[in-house]
N, C-alpha and C. Protein backbone atom coordinates (compact mmCIF):
# COMPACT_ATOMS: atom_id res chain seq x y z
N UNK A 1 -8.14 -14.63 -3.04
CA UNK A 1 -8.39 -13.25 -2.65
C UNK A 1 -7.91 -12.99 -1.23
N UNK A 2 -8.03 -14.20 -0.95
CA UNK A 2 -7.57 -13.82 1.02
C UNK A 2 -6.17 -13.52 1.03
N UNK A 3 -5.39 -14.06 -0.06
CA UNK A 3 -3.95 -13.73 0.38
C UNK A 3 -3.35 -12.24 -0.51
N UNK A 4 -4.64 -11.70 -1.16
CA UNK A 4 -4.07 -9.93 -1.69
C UNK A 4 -4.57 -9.50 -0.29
N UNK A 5 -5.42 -9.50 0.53
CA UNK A 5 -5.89 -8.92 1.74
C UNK A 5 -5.02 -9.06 2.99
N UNK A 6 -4.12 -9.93 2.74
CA UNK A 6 -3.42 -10.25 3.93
C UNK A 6 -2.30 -9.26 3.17
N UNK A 7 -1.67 -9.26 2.24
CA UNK A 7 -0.64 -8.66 1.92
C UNK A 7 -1.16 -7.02 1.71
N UNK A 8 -1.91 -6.79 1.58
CA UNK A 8 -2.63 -5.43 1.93
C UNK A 8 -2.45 -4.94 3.07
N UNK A 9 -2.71 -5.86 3.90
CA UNK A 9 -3.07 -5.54 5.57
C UNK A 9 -1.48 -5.42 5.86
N UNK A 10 -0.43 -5.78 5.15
CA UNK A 10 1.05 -5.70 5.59
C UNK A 10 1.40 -4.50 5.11
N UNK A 11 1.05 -3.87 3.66
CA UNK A 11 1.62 -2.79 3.24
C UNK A 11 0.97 -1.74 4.13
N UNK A 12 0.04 -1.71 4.31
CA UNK A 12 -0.90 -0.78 5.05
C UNK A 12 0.37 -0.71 6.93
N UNK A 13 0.29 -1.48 7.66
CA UNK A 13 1.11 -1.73 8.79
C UNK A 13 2.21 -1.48 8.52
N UNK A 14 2.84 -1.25 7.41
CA UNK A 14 4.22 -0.71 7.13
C UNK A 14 4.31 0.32 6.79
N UNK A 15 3.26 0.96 6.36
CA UNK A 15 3.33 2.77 6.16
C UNK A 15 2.75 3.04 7.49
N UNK A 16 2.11 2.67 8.49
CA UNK A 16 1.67 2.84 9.66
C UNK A 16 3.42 2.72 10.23
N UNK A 17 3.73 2.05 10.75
CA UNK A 17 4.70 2.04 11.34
C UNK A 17 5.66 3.03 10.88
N UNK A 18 6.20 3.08 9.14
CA UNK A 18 7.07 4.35 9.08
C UNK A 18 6.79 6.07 9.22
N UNK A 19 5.45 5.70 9.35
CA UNK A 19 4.87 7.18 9.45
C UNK A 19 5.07 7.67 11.16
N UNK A 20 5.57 6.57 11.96
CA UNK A 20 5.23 6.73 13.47
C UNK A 20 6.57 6.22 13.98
N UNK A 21 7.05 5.34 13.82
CA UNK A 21 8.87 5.04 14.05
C UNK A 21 9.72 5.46 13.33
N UNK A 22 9.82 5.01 12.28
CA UNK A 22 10.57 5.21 11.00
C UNK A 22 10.88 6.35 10.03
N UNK A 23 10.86 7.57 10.90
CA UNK A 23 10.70 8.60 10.28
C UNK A 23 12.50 9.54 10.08
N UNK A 24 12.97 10.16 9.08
CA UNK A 24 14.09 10.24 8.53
C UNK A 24 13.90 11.82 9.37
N UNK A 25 14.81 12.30 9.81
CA UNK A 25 15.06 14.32 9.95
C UNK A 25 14.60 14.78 8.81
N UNK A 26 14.77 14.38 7.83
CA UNK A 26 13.99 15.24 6.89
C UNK A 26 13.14 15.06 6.29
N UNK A 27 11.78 16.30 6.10
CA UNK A 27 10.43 16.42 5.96
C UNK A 27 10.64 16.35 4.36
N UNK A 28 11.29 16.90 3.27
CA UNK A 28 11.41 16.40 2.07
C UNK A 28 11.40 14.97 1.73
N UNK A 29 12.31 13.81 2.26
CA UNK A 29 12.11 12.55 1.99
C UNK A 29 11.23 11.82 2.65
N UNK A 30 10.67 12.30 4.08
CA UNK A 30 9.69 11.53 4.53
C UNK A 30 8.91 12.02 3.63
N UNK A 31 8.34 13.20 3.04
CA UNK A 31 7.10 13.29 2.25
C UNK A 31 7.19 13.00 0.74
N UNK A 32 8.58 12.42 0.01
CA UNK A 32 8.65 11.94 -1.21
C UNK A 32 8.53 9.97 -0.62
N UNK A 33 9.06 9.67 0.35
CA UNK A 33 8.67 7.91 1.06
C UNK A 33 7.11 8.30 0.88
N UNK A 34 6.29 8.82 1.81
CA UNK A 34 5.14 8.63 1.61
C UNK A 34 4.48 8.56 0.88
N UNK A 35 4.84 9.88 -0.59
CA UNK A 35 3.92 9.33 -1.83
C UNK A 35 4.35 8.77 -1.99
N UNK A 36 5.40 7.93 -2.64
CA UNK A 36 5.66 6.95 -3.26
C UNK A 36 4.92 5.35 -2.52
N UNK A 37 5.11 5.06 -1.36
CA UNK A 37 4.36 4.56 -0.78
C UNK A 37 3.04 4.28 -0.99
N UNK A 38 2.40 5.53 -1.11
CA UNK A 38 0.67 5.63 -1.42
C UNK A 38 0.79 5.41 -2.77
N UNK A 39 1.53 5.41 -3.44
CA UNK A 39 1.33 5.10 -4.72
C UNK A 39 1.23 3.59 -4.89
N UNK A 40 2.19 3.02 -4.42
CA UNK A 40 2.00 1.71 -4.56
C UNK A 40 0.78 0.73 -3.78
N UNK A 41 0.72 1.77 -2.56
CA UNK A 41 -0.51 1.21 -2.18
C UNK A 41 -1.65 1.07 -3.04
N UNK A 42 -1.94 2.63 -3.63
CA UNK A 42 -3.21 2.70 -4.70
C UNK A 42 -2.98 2.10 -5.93
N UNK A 43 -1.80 1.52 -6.15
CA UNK A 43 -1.80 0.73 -7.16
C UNK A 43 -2.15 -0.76 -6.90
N UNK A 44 -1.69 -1.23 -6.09
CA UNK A 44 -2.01 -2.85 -4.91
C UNK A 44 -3.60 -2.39 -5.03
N UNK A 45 -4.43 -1.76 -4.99
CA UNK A 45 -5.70 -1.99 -4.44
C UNK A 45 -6.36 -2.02 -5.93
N UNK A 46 -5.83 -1.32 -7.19
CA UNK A 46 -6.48 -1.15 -8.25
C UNK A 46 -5.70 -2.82 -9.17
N UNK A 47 -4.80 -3.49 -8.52
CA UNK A 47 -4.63 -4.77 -9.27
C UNK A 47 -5.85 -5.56 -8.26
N UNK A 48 -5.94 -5.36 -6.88
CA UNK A 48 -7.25 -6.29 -6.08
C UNK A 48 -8.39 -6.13 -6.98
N UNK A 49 -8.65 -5.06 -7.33
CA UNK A 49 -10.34 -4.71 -7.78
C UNK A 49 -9.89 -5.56 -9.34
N UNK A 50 -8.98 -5.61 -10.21
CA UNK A 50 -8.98 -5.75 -11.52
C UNK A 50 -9.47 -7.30 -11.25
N UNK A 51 -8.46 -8.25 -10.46
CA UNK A 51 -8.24 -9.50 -10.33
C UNK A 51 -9.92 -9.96 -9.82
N UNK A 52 -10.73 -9.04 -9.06
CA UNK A 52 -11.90 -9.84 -8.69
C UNK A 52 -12.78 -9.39 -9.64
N UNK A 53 -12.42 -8.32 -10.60
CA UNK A 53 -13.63 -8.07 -11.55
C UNK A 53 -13.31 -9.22 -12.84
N UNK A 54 -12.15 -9.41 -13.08
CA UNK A 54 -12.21 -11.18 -13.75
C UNK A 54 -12.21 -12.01 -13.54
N UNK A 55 -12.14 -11.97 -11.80
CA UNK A 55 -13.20 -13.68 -11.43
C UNK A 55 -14.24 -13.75 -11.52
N UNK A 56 -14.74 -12.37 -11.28
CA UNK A 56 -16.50 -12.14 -11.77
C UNK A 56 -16.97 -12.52 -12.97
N UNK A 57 -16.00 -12.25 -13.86
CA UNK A 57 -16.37 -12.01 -14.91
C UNK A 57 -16.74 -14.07 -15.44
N UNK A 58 -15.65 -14.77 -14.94
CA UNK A 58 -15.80 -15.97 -14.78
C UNK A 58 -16.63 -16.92 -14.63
């Protein structure tokens, strides 16, 4: 589990950073990068919760 949290803590620092350096002239693709982004984030967090609710389950 420690190493989905560490790789969490990277995706998270990488939408931090492109939201604040990494930003394109245009407000259309920075705001289609970002969802897409959050998407994968909220998807990364709903495989964390799956993976510890079947170690639980264990």
């Amino acid at each position: 589990m420690k190493i989905h949290l560490i790789i969490f803590g990277v995706l998270i620092a990488g939408f931090i950073i492109f939201n604040i350096f990494l930003q394109s002239g245009d407000d259309r693709t920075d705001t289609a990068i970002n969802i897409i982004y959050a998407s994968v984030l909220f998807a990364y967090i709903s495989f964390m919760a799956f993976s510890l609710l079947k170690k639980m389950k264990k």
